[in-house]
C-alpha atoms as a PDB file:
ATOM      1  CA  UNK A   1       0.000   0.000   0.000  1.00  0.00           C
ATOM      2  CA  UNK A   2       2.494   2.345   1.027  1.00  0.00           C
ATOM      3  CA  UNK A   3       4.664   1.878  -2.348  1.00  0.00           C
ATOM      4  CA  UNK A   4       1.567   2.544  -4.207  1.00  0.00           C
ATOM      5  CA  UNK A   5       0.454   5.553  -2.612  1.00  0.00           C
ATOM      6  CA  UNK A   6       4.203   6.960  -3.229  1.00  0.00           C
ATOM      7  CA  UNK A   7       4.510   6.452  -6.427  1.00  0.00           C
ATOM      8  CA  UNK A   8       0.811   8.027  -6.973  1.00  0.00           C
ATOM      9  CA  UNK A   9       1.778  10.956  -5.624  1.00  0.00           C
ATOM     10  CA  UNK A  10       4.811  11.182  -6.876  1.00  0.00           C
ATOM     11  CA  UNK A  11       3.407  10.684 -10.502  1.00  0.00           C
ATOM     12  CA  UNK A  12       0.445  12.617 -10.358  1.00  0.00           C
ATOM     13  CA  UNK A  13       1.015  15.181  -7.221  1.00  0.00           C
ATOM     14  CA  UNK A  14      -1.779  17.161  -6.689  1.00  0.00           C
ATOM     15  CA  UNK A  15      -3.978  14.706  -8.674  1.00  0.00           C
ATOM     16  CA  UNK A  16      -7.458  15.564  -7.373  1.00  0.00           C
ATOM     17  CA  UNK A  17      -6.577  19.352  -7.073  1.00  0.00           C
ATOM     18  CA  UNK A  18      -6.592  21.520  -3.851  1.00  0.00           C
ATOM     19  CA  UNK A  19     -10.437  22.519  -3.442  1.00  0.00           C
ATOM     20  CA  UNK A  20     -12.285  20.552  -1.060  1.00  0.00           C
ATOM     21  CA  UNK A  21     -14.999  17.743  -2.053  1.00  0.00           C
ATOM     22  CA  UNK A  22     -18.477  18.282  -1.255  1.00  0.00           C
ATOM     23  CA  UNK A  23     -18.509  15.646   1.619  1.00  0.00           C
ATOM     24  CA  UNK A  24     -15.793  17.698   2.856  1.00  0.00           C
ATOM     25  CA  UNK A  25     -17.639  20.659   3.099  1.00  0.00           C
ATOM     26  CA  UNK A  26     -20.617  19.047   4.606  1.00  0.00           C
ATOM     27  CA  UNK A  27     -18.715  17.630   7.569  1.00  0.00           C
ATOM     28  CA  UNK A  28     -17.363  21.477   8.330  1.00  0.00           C
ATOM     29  CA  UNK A  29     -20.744  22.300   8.604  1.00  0.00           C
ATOM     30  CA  UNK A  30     -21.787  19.568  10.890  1.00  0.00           C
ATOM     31  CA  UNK A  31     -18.513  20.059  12.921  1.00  0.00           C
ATOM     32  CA  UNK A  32     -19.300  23.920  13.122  1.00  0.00           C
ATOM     33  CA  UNK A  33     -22.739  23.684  14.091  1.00  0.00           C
ATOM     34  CA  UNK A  34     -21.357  20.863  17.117  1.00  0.00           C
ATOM     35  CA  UNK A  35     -18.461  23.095  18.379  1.00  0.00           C
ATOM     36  CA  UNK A  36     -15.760  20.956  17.685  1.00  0.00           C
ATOM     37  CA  UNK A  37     -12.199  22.380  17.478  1.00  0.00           C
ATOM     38  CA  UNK A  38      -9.326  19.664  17.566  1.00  0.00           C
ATOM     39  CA  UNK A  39      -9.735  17.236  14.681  1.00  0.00           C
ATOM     40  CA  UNK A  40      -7.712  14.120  13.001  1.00  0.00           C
ATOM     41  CA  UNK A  41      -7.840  13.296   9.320  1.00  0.00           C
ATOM     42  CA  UNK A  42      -6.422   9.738   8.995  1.00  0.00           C
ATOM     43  CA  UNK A  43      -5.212   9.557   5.346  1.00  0.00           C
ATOM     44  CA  UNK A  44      -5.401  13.573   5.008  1.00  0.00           C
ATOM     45  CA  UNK A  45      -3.006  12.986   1.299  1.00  0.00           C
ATOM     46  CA  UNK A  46      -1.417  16.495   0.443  1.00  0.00           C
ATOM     47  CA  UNK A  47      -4.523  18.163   2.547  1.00  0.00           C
ATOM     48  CA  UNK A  48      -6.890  19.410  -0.096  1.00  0.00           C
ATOM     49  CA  UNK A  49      -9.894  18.778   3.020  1.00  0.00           C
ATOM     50  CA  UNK A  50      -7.610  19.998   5.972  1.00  0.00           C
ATOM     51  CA  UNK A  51      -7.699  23.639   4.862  1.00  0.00           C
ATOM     52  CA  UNK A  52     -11.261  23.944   5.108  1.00  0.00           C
ATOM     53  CA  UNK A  53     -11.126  22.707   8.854  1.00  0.00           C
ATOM     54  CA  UNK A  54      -8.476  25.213   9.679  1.00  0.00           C
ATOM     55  CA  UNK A  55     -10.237  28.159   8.199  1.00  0.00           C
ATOM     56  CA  UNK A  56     -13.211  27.597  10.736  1.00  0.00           C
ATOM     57  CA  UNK A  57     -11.291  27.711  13.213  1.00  0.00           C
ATOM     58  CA  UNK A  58     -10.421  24.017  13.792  1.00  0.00           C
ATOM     59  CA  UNK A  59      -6.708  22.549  14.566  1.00  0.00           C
ATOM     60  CA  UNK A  60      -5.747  19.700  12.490  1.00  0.00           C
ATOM     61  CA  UNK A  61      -3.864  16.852  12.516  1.00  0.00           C
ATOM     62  CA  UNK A  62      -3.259  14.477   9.858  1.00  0.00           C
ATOM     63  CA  UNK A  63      -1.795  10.824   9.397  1.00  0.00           C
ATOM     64  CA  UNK A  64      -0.399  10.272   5.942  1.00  0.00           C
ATOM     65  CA  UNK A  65       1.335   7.025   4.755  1.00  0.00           C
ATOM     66  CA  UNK A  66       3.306   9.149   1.388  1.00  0.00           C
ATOM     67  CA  UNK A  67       6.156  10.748   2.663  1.00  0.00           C
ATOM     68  CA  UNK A  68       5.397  12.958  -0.915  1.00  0.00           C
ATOM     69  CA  UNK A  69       2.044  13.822  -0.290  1.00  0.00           C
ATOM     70  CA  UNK A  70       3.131  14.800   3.580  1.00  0.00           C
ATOM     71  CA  UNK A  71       5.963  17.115   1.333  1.00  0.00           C
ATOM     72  CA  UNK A  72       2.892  18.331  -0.933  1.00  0.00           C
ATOM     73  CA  UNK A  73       0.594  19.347   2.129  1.00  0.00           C
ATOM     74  CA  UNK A  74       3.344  21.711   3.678  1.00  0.00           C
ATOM     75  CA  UNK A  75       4.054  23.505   0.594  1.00  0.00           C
ATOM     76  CA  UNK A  76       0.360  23.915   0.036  1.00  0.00           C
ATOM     77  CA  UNK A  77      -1.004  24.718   3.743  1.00  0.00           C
ATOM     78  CA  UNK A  78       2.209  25.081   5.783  1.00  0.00           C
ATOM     79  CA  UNK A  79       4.117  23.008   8.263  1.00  0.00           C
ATOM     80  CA  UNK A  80       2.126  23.925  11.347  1.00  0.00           C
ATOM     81  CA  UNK A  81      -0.121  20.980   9.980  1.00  0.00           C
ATOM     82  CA  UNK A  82       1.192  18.548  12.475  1.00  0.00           C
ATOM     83  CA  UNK A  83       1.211  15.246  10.366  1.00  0.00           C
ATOM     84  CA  UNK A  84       2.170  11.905  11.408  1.00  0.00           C
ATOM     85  CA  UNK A  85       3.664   9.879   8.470  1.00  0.00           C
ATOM     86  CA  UNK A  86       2.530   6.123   8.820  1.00  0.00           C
ATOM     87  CA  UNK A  87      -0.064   3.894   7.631  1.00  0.00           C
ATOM     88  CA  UNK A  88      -3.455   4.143   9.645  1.00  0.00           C
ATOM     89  CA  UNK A  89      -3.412   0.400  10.533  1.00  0.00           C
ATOM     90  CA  UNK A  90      -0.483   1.623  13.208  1.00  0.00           C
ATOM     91  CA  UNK A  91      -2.640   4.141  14.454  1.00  0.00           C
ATOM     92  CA  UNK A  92      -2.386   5.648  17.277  1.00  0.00           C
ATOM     93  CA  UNK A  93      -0.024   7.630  16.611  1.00  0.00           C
ATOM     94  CA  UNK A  94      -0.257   9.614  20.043  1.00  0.00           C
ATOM     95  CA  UNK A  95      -2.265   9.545  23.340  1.00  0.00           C
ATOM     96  CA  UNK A  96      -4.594  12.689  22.730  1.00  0.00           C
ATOM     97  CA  UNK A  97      -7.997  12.595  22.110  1.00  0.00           C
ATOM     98  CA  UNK A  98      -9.657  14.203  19.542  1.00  0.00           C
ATOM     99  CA  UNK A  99     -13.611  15.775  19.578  1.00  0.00           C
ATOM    100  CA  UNK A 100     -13.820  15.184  15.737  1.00  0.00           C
ATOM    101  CA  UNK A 101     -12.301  12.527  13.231  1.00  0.00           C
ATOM    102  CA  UNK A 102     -13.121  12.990   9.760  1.00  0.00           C
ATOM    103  CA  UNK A 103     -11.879   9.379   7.508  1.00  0.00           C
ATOM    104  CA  UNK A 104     -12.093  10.881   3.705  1.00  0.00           C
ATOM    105  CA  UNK A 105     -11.959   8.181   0.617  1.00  0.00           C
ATOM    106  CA  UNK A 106      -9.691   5.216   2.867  1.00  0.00           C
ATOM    107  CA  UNK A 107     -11.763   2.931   4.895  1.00  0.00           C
ATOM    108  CA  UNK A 108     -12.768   0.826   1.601  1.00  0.00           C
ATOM    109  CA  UNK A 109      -9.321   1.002   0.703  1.00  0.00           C
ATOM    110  CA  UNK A 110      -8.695  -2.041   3.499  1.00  0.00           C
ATOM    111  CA  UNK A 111      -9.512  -5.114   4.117  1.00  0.00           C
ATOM    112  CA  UNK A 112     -11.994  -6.473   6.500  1.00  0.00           C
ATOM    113  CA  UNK A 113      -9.356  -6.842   9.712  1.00  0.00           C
ATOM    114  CA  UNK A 114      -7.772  -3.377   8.640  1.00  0.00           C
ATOM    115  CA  UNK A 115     -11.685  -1.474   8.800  1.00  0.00           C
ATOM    116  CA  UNK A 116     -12.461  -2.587  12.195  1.00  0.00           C
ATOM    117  CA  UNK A 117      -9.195  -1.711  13.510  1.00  0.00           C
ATOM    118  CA  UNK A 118      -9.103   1.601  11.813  1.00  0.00           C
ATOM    119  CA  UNK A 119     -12.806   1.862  13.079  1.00  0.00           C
ATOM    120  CA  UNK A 120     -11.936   0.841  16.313  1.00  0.00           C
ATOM    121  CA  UNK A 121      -8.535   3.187  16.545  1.00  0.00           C
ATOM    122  CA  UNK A 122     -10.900   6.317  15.378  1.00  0.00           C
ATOM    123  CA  UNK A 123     -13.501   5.680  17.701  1.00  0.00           C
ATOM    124  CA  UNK A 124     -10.603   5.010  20.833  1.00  0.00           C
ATOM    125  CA  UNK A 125      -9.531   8.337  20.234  1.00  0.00           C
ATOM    126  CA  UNK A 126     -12.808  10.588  20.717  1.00  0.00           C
ATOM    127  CA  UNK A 127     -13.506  12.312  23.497  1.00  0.00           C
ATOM    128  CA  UNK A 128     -17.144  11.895  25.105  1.00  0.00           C
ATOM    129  CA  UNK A 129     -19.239  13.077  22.864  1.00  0.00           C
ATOM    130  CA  UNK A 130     -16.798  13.636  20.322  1.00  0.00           C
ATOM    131  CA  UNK A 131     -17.775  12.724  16.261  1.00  0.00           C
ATOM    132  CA  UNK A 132     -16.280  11.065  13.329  1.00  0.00           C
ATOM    133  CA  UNK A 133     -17.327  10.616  10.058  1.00  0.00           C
ATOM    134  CA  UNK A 134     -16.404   8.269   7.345  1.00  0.00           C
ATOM    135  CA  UNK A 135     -16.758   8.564   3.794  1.00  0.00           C
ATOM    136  CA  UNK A 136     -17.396   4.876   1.892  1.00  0.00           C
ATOM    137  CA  UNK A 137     -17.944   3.990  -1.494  1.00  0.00           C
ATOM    138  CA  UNK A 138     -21.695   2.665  -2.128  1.00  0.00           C
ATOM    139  CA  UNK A 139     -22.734  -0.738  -4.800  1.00  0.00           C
ATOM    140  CA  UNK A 140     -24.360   2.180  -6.727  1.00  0.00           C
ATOM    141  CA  UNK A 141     -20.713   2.809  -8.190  1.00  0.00           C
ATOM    142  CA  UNK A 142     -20.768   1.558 -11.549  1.00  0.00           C
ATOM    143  CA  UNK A 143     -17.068   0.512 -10.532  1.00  0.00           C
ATOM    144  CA  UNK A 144     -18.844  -2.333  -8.647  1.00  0.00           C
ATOM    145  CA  UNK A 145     -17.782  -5.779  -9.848  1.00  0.00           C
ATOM    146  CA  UNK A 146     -15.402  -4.731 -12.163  1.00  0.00           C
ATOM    147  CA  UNK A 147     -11.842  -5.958 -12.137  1.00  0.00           C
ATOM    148  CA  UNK A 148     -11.154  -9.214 -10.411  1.00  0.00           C
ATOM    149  CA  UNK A 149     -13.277 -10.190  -7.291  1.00  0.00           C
ATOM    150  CA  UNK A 150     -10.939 -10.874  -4.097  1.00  0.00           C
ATOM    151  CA  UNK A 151     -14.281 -11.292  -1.344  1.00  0.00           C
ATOM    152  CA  UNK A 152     -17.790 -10.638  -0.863  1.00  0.00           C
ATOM    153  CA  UNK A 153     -18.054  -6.992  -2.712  1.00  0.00           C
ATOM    154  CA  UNK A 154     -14.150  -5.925  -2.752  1.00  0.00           C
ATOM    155  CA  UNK A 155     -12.762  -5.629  -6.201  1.00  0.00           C
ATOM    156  CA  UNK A 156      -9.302  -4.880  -7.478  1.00  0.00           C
ATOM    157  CA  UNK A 157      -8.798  -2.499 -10.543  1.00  0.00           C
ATOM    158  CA  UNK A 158      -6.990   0.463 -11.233  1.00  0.00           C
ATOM    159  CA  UNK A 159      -3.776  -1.394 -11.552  1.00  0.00           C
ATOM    160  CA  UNK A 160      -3.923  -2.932  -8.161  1.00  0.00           C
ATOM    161  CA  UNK A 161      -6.325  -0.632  -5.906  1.00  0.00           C
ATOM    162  CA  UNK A 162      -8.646  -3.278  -3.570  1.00  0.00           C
ATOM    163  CA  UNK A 163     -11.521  -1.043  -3.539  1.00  0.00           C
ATOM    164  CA  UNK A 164     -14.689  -2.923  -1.000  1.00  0.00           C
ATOM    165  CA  UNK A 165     -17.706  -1.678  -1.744  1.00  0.00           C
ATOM    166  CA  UNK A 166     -20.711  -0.869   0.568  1.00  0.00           C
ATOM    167  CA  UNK A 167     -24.587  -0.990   1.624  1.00  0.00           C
ATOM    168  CA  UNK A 168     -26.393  -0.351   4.454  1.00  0.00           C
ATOM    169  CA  UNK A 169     -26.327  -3.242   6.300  1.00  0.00           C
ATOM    170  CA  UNK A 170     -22.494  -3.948   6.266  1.00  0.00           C
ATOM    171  CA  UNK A 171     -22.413  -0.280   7.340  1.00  0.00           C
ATOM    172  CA  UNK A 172     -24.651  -1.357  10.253  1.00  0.00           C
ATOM    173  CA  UNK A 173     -22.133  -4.295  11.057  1.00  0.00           C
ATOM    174  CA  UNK A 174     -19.181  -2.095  10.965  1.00  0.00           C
ATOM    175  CA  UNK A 175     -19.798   0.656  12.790  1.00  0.00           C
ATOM    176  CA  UNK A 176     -23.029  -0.442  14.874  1.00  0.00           C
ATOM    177  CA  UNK A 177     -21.188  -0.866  17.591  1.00  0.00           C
ATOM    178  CA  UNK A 178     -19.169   2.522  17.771  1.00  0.00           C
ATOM    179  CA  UNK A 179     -21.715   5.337  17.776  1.00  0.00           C
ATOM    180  CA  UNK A 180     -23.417   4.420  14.518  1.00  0.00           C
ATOM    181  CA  UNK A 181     -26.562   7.562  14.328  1.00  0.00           C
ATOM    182  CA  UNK A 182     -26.817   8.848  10.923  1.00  0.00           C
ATOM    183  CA  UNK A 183     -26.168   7.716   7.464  1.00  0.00           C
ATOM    184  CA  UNK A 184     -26.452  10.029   3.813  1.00  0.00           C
ATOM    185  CA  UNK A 185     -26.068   9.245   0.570  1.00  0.00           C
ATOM    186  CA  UNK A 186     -23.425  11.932  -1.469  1.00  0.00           C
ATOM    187  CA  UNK A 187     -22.809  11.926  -4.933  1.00  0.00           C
ATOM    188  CA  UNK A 188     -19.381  13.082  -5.824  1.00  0.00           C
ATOM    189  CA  UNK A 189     -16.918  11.239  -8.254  1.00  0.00           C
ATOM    190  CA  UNK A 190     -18.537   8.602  -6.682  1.00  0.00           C
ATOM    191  CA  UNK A 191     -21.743   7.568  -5.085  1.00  0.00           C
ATOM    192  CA  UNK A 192     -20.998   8.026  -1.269  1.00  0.00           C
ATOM    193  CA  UNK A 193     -22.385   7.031   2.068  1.00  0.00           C
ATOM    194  CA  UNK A 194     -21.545   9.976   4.803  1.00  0.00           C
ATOM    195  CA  UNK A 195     -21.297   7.960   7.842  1.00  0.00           C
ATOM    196  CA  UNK A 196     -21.728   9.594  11.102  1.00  0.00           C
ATOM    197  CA  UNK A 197     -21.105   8.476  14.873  1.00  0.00           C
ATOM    198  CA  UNK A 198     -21.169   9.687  18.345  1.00  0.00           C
ATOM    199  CA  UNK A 199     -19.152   8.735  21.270  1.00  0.00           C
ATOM    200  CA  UNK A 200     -21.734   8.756  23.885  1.00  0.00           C
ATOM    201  CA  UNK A 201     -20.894   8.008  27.879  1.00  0.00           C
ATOM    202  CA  UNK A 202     -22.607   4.534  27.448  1.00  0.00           C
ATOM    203  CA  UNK A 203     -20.530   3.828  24.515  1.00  0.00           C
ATOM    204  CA  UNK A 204     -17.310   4.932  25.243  1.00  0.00           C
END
């Protein structure tokens, strides 16, 4: 994963340019309207979606596994964005806690062990009634089932992205147990679920 993600970037640098996508901007709202202030983007690339964050206000911190894209997001938005280079299967990657966690285009990037624990890792490092929200690719892609089939609706195409596809009710298996309140469709690039959750006292 890591090799592919550097040479990606490396190749193609900014290749989804700097403005933020629509889910994105969504989630600012949501976080604005909540209060929230300290916030960790797992996967945050060359941070196209961090500047939005930090323009209301928020403090960011990222975890990238490209060393280039890490490069890319200090040139673009500056080198107070604390980043932590790693993958996000190693997180954490320190002991605070964090009142949002916004997880843009990666969770269906893993495999079934890897989305729990990422799930799991994001969820660990809330504070009480701290959010996160997860961006995943629906079936309504017409991506789905293309390429060669590795398990139960995960694909891989594009030259060796694993891409796992997903409804409703594996969205209620994976994150019904961390928070799970609201779900939206958004159509970007993509067709999109926005996934929200909320760490509650009983559930933390």
């Amino acid at each position: 994963m890591k090799e592919f993600w550097e040479e990606a970037f490396k190749d193609k640098q900014e290749m989804w340019g700097l403005d933020p996508t629509k889910s994105t901007v969504l989630t600012k709202d949501f976080f604005v309207d909540k209060g929230v202030k300290n916030i960790l983007i797992p996967g945050i690339g060359y941070g196209r979606n961090a500047k939005v964050f930090v323009d209301n206000g928020m403090t960011v911190t990222g975890i990238e596994i490209s060393q280039t894209a890490i490069d890319l997001a200090h040139k673009h938005f500056g080198s107070e964005l604390k980043i932590y280079p790693g993958s996000v299967t190693e997180m954490p990657f320190d002991n605070k806690l964090y009142d949002g966690i916004f997880c843009y285009g990666l969770i269906y990037l893993l495999d079934e062990d890897e989305r729990k624990k990422l799930i799991q890792s994001c969820f660990n490092q809330l504070t009480e009634n701290g959010f996160m929200v997860f961006t995943a690719i629906t079936k309504d892609a017409q991506t789905y089932g293309q390429g060669t089939q590795i398990s139960k609706d995960r694909f891989e195409m594009f030259g060796g992205v694993k891409i796992f596809f997903y409804d409703k009710e594996t969205i209620e298996e994976e994150f019904g147990k961390t928070g799970l309140f609201e779900v939206t469709e958004v159509t970007e690039n993509y067709p999109f679920y926005l996934i929200k959750c909320r760490k509650s006292k009983e559930k933390s």
